[in-house]
C-alpha atoms as a PDB file:
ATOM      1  CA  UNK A   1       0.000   0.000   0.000  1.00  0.00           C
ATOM      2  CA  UNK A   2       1.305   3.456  -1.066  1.00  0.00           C
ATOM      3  CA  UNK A   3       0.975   5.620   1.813  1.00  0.00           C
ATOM      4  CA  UNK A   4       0.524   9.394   0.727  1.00  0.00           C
ATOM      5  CA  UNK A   5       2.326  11.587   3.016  1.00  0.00           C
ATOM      6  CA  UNK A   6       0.366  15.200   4.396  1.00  0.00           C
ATOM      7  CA  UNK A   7       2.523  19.039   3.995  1.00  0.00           C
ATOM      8  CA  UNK A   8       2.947  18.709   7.409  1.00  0.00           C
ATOM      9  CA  UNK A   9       4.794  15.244   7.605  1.00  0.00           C
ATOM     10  CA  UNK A  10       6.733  16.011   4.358  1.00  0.00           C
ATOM     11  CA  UNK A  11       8.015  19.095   6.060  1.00  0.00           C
ATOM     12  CA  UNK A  12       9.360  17.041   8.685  1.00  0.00           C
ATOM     13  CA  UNK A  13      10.721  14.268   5.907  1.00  0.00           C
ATOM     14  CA  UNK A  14      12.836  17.635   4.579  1.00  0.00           C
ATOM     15  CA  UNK A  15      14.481  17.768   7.783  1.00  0.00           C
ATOM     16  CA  UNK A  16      15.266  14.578   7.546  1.00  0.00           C
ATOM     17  CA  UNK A  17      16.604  14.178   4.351  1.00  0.00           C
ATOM     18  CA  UNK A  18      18.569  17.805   5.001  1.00  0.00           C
ATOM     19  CA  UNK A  19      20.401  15.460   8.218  1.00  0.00           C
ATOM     20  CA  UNK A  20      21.481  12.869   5.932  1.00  0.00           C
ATOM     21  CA  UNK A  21      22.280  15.313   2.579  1.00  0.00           C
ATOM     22  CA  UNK A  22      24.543  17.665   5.256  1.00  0.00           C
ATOM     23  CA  UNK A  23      26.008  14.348   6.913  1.00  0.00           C
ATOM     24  CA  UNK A  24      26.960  12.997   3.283  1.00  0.00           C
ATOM     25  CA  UNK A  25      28.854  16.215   2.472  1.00  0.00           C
ATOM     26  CA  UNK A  26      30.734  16.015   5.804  1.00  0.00           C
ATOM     27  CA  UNK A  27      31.773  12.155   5.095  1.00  0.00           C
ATOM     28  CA  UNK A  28      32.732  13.782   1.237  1.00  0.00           C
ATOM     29  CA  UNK A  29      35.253  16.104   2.571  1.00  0.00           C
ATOM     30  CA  UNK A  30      36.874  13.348   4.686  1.00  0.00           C
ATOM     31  CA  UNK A  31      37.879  11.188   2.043  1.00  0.00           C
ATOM     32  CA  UNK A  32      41.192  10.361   1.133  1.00  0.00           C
ATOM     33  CA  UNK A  33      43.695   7.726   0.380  1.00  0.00           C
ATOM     34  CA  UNK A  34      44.439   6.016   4.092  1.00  0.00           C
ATOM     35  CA  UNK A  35      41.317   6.733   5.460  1.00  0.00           C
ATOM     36  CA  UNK A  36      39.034   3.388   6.771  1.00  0.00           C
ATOM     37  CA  UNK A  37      35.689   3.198   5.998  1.00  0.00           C
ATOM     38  CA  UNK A  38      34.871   2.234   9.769  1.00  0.00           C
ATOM     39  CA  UNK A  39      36.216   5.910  10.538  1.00  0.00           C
ATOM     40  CA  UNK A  40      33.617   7.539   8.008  1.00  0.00           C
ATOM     41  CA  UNK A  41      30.909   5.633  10.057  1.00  0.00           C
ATOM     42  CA  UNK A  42      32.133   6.704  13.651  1.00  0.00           C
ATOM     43  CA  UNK A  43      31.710  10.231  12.089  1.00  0.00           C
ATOM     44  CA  UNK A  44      28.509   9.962  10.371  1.00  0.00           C
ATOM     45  CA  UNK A  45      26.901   8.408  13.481  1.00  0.00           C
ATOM     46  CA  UNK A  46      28.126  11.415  15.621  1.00  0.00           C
ATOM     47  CA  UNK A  47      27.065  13.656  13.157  1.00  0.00           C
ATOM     48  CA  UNK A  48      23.335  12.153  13.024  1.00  0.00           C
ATOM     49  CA  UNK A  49      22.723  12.033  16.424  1.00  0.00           C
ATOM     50  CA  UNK A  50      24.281  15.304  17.189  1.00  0.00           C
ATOM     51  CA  UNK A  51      21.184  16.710  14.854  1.00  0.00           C
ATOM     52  CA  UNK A  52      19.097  14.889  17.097  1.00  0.00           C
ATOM     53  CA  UNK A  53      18.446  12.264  14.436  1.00  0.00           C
ATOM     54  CA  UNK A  54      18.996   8.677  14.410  1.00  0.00           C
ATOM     55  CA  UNK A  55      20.713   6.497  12.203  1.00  0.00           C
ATOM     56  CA  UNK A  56      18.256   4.521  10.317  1.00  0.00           C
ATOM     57  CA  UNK A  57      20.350   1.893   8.846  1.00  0.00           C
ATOM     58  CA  UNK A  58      22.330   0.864  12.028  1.00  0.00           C
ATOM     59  CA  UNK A  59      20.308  -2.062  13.329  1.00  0.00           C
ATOM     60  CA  UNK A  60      18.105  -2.592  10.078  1.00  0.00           C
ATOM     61  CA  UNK A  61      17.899  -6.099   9.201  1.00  0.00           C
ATOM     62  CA  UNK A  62      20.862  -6.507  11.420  1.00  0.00           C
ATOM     63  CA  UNK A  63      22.880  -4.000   9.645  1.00  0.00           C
ATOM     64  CA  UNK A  64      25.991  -3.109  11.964  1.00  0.00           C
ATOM     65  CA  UNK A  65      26.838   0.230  10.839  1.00  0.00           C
ATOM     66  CA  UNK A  66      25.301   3.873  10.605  1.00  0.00           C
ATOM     67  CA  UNK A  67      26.321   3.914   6.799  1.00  0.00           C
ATOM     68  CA  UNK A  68      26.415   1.611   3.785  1.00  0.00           C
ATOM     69  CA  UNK A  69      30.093   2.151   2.191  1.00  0.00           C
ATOM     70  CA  UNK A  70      30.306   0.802  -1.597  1.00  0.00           C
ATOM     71  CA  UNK A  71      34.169   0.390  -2.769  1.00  0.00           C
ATOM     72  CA  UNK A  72      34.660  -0.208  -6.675  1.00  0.00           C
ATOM     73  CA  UNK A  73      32.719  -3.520  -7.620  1.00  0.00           C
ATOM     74  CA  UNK A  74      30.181  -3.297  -4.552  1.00  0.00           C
ATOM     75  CA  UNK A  75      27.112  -1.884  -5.890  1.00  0.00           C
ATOM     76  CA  UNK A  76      25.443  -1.290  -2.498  1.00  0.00           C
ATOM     77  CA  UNK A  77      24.907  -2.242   1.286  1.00  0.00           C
ATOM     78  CA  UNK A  78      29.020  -2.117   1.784  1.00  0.00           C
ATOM     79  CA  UNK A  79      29.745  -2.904   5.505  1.00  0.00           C
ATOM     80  CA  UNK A  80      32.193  -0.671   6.926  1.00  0.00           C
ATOM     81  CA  UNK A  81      34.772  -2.191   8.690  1.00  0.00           C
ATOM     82  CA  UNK A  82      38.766  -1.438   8.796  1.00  0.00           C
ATOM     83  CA  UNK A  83      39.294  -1.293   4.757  1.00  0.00           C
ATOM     84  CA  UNK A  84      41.748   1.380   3.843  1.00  0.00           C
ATOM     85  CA  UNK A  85      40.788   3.552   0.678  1.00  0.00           C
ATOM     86  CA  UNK A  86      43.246   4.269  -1.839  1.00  0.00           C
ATOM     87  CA  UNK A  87      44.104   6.722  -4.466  1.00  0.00           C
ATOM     88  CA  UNK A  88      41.785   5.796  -7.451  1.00  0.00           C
ATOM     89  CA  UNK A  89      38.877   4.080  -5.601  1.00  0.00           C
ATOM     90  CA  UNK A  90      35.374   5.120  -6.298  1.00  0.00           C
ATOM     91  CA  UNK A  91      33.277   4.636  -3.128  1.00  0.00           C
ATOM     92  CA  UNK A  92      29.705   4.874  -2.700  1.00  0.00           C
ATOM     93  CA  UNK A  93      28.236   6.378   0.708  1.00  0.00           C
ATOM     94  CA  UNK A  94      24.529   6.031   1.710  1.00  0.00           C
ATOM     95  CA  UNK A  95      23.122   7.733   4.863  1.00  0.00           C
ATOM     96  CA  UNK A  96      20.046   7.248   6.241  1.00  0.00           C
ATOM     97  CA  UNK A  97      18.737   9.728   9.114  1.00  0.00           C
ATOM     98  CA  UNK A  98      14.683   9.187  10.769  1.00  0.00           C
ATOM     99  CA  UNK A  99      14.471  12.363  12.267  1.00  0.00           C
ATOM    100  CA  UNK A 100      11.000  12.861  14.507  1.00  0.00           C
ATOM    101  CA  UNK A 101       9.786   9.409  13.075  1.00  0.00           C
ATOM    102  CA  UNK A 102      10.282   9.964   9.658  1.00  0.00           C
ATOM    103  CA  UNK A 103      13.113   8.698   7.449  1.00  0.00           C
ATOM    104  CA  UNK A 104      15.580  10.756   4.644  1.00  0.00           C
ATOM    105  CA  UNK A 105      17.577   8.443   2.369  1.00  0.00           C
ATOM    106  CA  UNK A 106      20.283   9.584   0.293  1.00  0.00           C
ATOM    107  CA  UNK A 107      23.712   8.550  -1.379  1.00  0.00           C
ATOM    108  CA  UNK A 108      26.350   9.137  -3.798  1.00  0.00           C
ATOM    109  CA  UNK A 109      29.362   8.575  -5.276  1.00  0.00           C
ATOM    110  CA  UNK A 110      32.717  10.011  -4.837  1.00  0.00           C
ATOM    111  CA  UNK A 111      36.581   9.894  -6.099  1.00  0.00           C
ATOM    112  CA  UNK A 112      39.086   8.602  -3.609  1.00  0.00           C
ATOM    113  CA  UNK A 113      42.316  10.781  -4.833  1.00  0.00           C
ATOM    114  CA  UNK A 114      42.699  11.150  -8.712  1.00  0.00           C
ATOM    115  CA  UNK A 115      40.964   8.445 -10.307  1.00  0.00           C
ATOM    116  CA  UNK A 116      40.196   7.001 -13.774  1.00  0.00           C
ATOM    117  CA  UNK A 117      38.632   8.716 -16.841  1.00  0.00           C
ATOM    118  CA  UNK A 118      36.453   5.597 -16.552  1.00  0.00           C
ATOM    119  CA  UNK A 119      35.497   6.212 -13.286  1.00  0.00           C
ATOM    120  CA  UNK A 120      34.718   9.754 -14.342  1.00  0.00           C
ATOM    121  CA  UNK A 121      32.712   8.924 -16.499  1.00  0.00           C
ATOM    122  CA  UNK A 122      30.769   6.518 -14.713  1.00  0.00           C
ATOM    123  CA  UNK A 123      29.906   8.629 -12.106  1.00  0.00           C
ATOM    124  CA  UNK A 124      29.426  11.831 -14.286  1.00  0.00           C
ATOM    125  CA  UNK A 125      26.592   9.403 -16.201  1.00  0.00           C
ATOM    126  CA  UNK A 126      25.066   7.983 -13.157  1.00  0.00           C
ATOM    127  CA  UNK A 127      24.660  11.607 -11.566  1.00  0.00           C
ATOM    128  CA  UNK A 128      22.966  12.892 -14.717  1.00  0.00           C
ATOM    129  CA  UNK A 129      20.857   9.285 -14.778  1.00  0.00           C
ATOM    130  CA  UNK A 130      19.433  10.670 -11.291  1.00  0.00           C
ATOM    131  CA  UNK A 131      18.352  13.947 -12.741  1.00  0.00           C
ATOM    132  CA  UNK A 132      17.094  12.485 -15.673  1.00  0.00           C
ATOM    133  CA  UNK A 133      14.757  10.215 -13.925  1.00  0.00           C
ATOM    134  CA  UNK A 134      13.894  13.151 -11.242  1.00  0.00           C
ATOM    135  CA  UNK A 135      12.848  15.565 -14.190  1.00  0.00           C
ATOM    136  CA  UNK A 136      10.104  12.817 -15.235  1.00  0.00           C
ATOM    137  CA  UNK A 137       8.375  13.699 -11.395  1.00  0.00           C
ATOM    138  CA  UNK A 138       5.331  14.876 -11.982  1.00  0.00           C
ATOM    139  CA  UNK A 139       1.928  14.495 -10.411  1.00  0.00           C
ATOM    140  CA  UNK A 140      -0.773  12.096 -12.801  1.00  0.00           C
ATOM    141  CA  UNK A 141       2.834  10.618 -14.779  1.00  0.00           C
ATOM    142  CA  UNK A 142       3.852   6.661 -13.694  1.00  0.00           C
ATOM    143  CA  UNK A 143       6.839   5.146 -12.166  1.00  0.00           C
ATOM    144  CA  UNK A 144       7.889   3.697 -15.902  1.00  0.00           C
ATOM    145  CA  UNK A 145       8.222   6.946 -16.654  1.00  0.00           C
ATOM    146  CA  UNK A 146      11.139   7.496 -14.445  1.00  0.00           C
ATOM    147  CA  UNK A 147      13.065   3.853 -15.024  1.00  0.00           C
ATOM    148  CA  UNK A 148      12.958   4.736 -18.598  1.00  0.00           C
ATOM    149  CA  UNK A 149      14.547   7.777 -17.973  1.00  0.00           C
ATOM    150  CA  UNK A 150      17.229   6.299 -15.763  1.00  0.00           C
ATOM    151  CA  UNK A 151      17.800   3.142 -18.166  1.00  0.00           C
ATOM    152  CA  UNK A 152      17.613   4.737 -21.558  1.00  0.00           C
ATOM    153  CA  UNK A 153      19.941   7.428 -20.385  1.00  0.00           C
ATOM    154  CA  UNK A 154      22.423   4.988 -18.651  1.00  0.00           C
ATOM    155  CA  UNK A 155      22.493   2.551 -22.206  1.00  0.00           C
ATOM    156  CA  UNK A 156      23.203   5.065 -24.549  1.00  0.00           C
ATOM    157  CA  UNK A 157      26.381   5.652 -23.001  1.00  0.00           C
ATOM    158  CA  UNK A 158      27.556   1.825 -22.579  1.00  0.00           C
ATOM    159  CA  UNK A 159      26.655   0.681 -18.880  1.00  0.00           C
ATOM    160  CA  UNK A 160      23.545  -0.783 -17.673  1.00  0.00           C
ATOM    161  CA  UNK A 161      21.579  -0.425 -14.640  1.00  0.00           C
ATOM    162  CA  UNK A 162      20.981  -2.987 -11.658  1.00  0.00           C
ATOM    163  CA  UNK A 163      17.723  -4.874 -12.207  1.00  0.00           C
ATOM    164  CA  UNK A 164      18.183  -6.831  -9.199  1.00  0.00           C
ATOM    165  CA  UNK A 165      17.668  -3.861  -6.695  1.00  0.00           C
ATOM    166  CA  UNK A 166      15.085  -0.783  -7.166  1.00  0.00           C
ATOM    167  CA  UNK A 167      14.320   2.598  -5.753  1.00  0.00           C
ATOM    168  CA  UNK A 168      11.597   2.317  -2.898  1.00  0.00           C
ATOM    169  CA  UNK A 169       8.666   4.716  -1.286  1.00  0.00           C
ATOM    170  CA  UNK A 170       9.739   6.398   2.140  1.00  0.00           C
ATOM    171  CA  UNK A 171       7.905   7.434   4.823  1.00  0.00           C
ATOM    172  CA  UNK A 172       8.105   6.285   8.626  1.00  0.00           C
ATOM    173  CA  UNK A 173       9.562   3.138   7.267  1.00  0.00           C
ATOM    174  CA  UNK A 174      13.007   3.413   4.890  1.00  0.00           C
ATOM    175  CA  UNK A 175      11.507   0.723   2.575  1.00  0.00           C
ATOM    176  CA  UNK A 176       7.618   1.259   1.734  1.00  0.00           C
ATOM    177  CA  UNK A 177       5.761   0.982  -1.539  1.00  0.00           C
ATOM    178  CA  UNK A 178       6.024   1.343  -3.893  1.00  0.00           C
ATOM    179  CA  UNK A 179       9.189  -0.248  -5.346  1.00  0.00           C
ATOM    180  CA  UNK A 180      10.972   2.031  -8.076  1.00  0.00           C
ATOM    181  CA  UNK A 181      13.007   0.545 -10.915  1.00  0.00           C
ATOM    182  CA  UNK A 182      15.887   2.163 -12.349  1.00  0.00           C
ATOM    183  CA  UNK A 183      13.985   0.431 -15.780  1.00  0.00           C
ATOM    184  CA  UNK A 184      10.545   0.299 -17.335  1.00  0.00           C
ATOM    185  CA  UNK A 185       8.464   1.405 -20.063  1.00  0.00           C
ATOM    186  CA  UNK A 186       6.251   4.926 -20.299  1.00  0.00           C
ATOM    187  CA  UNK A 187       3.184   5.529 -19.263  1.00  0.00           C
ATOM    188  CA  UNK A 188       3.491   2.050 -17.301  1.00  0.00           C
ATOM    189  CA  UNK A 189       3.306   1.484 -13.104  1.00  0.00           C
ATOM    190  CA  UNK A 190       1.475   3.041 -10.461  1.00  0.00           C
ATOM    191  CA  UNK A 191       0.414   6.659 -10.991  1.00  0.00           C
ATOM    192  CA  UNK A 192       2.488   9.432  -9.260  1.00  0.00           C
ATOM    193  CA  UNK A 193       0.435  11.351  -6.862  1.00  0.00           C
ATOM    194  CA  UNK A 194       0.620  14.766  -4.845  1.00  0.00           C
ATOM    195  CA  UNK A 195       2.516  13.541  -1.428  1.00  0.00           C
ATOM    196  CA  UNK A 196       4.169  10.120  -2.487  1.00  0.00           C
ATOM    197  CA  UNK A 197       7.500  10.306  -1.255  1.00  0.00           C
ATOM    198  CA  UNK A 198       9.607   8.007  -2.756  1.00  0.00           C
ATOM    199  CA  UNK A 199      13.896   7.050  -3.053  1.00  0.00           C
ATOM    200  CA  UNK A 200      15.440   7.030  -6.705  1.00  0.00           C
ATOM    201  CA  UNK A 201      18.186   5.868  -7.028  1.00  0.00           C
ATOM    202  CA  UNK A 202      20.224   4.467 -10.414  1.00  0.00           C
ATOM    203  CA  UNK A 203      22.463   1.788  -9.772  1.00  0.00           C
ATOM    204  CA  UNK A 204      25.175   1.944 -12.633  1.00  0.00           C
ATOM    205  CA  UNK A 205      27.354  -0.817 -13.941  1.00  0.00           C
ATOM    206  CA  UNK A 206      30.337  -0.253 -15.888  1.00  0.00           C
ATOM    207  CA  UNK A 207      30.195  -3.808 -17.222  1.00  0.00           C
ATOM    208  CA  UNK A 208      27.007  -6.084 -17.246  1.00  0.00           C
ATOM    209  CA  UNK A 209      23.536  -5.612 -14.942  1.00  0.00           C
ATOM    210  CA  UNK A 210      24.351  -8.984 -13.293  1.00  0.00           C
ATOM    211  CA  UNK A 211      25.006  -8.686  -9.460  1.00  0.00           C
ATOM    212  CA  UNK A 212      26.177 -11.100  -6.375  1.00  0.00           C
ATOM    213  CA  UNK A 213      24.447 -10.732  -3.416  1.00  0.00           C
ATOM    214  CA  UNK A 214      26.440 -12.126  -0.244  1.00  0.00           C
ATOM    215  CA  UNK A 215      24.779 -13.597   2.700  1.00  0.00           C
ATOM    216  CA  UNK A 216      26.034 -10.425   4.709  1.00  0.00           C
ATOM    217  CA  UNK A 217      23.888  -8.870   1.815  1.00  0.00           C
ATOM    218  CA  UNK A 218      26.493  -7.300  -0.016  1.00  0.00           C
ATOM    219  CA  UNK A 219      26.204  -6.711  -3.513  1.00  0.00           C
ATOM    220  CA  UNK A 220      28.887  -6.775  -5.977  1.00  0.00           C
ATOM    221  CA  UNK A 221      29.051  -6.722  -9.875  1.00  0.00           C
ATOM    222  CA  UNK A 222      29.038 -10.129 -11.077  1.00  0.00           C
ATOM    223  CA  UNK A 223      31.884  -9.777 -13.497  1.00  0.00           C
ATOM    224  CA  UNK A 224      33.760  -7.267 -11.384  1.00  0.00           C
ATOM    225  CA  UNK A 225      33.326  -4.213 -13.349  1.00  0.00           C
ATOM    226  CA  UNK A 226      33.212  -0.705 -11.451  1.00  0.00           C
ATOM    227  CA  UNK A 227      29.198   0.072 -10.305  1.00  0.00           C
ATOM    228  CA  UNK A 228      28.109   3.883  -8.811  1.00  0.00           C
ATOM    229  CA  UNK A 229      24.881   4.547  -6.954  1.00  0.00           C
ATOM    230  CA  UNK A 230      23.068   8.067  -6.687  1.00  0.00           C
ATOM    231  CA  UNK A 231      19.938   8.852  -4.243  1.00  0.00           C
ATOM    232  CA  UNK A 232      17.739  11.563  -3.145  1.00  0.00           C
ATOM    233  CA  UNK A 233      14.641  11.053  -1.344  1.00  0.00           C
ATOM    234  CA  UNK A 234      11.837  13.334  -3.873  1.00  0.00           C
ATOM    235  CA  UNK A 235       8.306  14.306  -2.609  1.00  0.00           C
ATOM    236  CA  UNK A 236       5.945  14.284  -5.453  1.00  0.00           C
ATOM    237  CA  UNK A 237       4.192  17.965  -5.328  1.00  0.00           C
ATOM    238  CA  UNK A 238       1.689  19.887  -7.204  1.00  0.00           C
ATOM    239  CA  UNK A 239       4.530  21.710  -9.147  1.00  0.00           C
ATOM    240  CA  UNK A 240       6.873  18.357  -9.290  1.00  0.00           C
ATOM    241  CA  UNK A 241       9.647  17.128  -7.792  1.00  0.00           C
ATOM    242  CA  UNK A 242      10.834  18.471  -4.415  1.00  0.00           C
ATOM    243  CA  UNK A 243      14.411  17.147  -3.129  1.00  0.00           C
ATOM    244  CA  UNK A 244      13.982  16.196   0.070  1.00  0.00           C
ATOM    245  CA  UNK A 245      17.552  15.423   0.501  1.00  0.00           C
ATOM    246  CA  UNK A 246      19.289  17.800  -1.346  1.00  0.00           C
ATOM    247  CA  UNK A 247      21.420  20.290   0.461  1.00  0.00           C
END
């Protein structure tokens, strides 16, 4: 069931989302070679409650940490732990906040050092796939809409998206309906309506769209290839899309 969210409670979902969006940017201008992974998650937990917010991820599903860390290959729900980065990694970082009950998801994608044209690229096209499928936000226009966006974007430029994991509603809960695929066809899916709240997020493979998933519940690409990940948390709205988690 799609639960539509009120002005009032997506007011208080913008606070939310503007804990995790700031807490992202802090854990961006920490990164460099020699850094661990388990010190960007003793930050980001700090950071979160010191906003008088609490991590949403640490605890989920018996997830350990406050934040998912994604080196290279792992697509998504990297565990941090006492892995070193090094010049020329690519490392996803998703935060989750609930702030007064109500949840703000959001992630991206950032250089370790000086890295590859190729993982440039990859991350300049995965960041545009988010805005592309954004833009398609609009009240009475359907899910397919945006996974269109996102895929037919991603495949003209040689990578493919993650079919194996989606996009998701948010609300009190970080997973609710409906589910979002970074794929589909227009004018297909539910119908986007004034005060569904819901996570996009492109998943972006360098290589193929097939993916391991560990029992941990890691993913990784399947044939190794580089994979970046992009979120915001959007409120559907009268006038369109409204970041949530943009900062």
């Amino acid at each position: 069931m799609i639960i539509l969210k009120t002005d009032e409670e997506i007011e208080i979902m913008a606070k939310a989302g503007r804990i995790a969006g700031e807490c992202l940017l802090v854990l961006r201008d920490m990164l460099r070679p020699g850094i661990t992974t388990k010190e960007l998650d003793k930050v980001a937990e700090e950071f979160i409650r010191k906003c008088g917010a609490i991590p949403t991820f640490k605890g989920y599903m018996g997830f350990p940490a406050t934040i998912c860390t994604s080196r290279n290959e792992v697509v998504v729900h990297g565990i941090p732990d006492e892995t070193i980065l090094e010049e020329g990694d690519i490392i996803s970082i998703d935060v989750g906040a609930t702030y007064m009950g109500f949840v703000g998801d959001t992630a991206a994608t950032f250089p370790v050092g000086r890295v590859s044209r190729e993982a440039e690229r990859l991350m300049e096209v995965t960041r545009e796939a988010l805005s592309r499928g954004i833009a398609a936000v609009r009240e009475g226009a359907r899910l397919g809409d945006i996974g269109y966006a996102i895929e037919s974007y991603v495949k003209k430029h040689g990578y493919s998206v993650v079919r194996d994991y989606a996009g998701h509603g948010v609300g009190r809960n970080m997973h609710e309906d409906p589910s979002v695929p970074n794929y589909g066809q227009p004018g297909t899916g539910p119908v986007m309506r004034k005060g569904m709240v819901i996570a996009i997020e492109p998943m972006v493979n360098a290589g193929g769209s097939e993916v391991i998933t560990y029992p941990d519940l890691h993913v990784v690409t399947r044939d190794g290839s580089l994979s970046a990940h992009f979120e915001h948390t959007v409120a559907v709205t009268g006038e369109g899309a409204r970041l949530l988690t943009l900062v």
